[in-house]
C-alpha atoms as a PDB file:
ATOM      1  CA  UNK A   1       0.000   0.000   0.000  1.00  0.00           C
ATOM      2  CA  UNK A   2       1.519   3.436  -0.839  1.00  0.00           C
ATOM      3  CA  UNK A   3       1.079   6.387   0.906  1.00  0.00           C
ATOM      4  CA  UNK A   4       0.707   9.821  -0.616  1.00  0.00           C
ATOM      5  CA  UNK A   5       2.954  12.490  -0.031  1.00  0.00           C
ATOM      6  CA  UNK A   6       0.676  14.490   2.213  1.00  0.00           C
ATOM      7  CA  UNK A   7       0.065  11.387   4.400  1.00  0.00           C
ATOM      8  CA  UNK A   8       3.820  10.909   5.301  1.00  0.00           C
ATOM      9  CA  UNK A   9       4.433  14.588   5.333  1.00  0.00           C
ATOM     10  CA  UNK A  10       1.944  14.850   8.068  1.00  0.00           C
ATOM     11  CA  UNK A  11       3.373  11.715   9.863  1.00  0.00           C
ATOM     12  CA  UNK A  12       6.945  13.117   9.647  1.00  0.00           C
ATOM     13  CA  UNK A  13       5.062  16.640  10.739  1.00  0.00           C
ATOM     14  CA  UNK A  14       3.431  15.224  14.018  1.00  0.00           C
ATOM     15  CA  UNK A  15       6.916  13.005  14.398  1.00  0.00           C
ATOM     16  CA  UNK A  16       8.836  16.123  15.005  1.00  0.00           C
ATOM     17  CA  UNK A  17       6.676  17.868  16.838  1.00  0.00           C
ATOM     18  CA  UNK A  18       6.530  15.414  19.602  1.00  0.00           C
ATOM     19  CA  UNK A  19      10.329  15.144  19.755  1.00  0.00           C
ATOM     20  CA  UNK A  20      10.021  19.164  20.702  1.00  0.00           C
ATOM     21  CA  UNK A  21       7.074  18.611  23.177  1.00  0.00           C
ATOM     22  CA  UNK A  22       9.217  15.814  24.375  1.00  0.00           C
ATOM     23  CA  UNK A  23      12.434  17.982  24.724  1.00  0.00           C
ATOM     24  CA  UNK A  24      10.452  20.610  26.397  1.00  0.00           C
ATOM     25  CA  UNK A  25       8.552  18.656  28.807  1.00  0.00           C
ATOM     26  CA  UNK A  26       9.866  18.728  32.839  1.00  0.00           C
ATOM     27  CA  UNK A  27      10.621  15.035  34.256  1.00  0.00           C
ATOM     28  CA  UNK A  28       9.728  14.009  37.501  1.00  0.00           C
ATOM     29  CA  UNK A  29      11.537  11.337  38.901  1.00  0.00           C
ATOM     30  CA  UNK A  30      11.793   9.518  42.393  1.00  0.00           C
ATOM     31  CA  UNK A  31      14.390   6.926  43.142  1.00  0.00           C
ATOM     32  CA  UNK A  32      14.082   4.641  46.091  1.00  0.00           C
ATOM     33  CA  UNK A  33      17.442   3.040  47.411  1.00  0.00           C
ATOM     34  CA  UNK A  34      17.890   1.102  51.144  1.00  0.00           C
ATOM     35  CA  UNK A  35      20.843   3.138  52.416  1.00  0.00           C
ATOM     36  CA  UNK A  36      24.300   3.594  50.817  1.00  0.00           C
ATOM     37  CA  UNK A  37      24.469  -0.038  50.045  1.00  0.00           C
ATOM     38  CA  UNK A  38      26.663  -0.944  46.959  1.00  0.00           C
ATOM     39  CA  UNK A  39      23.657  -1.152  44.594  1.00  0.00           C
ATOM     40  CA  UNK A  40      22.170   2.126  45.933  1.00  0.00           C
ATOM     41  CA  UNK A  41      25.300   3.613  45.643  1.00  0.00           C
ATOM     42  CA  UNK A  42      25.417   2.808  41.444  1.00  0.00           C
ATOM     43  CA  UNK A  43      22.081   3.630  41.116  1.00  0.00           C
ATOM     44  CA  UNK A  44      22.444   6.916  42.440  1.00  0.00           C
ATOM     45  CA  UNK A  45      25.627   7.425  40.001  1.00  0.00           C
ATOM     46  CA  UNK A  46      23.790   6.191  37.507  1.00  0.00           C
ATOM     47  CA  UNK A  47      20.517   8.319  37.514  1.00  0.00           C
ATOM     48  CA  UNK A  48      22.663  11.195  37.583  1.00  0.00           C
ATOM     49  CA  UNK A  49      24.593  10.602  34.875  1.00  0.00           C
ATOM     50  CA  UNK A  50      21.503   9.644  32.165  1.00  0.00           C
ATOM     51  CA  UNK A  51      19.728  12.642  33.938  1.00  0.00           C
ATOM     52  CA  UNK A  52      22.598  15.183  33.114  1.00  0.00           C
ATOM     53  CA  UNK A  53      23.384  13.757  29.654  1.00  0.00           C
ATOM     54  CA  UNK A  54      19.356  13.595  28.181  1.00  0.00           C
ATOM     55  CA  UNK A  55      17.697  15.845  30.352  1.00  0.00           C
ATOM     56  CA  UNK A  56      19.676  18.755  31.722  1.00  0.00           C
ATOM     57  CA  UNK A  57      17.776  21.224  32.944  1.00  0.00           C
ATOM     58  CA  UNK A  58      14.625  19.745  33.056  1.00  0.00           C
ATOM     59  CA  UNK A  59      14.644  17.069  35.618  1.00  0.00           C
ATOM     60  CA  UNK A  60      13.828  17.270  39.246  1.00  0.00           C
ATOM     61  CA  UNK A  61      14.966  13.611  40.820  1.00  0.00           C
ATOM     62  CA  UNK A  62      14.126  12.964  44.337  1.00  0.00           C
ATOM     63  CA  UNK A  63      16.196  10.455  46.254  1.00  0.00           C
ATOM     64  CA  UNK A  64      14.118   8.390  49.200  1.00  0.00           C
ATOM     65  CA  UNK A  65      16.051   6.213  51.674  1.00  0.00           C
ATOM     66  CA  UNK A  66      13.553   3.671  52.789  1.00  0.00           C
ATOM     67  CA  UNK A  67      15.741   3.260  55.800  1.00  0.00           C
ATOM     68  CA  UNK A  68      15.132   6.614  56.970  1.00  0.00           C
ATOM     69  CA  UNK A  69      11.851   6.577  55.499  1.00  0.00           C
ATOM     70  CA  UNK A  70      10.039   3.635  55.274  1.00  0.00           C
ATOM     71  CA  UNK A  71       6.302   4.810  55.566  1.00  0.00           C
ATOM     72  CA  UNK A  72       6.768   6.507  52.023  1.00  0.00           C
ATOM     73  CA  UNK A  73       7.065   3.099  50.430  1.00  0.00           C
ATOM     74  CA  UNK A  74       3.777   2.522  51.047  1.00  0.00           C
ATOM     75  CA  UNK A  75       2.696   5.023  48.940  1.00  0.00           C
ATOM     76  CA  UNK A  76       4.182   4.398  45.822  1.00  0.00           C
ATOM     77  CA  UNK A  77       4.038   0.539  46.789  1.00  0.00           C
ATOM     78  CA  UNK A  78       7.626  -0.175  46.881  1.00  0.00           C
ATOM     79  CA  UNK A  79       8.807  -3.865  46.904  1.00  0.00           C
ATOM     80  CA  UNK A  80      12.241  -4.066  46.131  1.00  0.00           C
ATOM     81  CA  UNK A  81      15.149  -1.616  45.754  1.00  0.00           C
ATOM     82  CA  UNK A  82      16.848   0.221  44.450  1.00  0.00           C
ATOM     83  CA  UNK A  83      13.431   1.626  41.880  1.00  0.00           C
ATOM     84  CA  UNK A  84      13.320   4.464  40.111  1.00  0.00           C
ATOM     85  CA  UNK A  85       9.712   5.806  39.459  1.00  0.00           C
ATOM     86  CA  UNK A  86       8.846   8.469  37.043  1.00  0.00           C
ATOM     87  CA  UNK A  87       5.661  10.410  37.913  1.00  0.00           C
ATOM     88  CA  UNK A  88       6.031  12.895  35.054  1.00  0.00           C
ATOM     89  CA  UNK A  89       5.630  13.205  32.244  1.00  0.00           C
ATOM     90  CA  UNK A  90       2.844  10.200  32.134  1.00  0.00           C
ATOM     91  CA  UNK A  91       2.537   7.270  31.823  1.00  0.00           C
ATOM     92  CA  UNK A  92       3.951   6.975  35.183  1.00  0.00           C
ATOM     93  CA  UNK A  93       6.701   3.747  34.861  1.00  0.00           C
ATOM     94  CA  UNK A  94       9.203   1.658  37.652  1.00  0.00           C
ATOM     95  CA  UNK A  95      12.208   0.759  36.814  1.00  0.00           C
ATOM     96  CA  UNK A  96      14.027  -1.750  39.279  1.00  0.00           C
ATOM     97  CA  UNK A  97      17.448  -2.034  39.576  1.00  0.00           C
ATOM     98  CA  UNK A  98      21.033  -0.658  39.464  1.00  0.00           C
ATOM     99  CA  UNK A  99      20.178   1.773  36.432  1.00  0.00           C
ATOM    100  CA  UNK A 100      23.056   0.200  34.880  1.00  0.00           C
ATOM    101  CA  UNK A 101      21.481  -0.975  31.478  1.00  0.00           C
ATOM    102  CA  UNK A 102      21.505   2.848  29.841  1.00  0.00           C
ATOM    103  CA  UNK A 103      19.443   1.956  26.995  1.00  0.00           C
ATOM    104  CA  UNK A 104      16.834   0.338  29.072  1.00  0.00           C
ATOM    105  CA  UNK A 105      16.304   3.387  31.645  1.00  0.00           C
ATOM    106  CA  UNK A 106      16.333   5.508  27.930  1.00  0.00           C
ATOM    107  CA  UNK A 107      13.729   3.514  26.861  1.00  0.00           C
ATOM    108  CA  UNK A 108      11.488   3.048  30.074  1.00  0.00           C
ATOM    109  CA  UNK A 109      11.753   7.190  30.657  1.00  0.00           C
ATOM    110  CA  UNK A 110      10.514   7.028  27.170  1.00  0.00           C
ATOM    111  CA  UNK A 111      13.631   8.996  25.763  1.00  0.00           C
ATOM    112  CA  UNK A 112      14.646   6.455  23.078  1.00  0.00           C
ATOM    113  CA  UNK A 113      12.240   4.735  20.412  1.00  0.00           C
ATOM    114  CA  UNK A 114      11.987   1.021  20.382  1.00  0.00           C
ATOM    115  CA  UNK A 115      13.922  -0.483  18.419  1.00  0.00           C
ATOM    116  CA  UNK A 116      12.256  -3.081  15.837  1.00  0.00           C
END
């Protein structure tokens, strides 16, 4: 099936103008960690780092330490640690781990396309 020129100019035209939205839009982000434990530690590091390289400037991250806070797991119904939750822009996602797999915490904040 071909497409016309107007149909993939328009597709190319609403492609690029969610990659500005995108670029524009403010990410909140809460990471949960249990102390300064090895893992915590790298997870920390690592947030930071994919948070200064893709989204300087427009990122607020929020570090929780269920140790000193535990009752705030509840809330966002933590079960393991270290998880990084991102409340904004939706849909709202949990990533668990060390953050160490870059393309998967570019891909789960929804700043990479999947790849086919």
């Amino acid at each position: 099936m071909k497409r016309s020129v107007k149909e993939i100019k328009t597709a190319t035209e609403e492609f690029e103008a969610s990659v500005k939205k995108q670029k524009k839009e403010k990410y909140l982000l809460r990471l949960y960690v249990t102390g300064s434990t090895p893992q915590s530690v790298r997870a920390i590091a690592n947030i930071k780092t994919i948070c200064e390289e893709h989204l300087k400037g427009r990122y607020e991250l929020e570090i929780i330490d269920l140790f000193q806070n535990p009752g705030l797991a509840k809330g966002d119904q933590i079960i393991a640690a270290p998880t990084l939750i991102k409340k904004l822009p939706y849909p709202l996602r949990r990533l668990i781990g060390d953050l160490s797999n870059t393309d998967r915490i570019l891909l789960g904040l929804d700043l990479r396309e999947v790849k086919k």
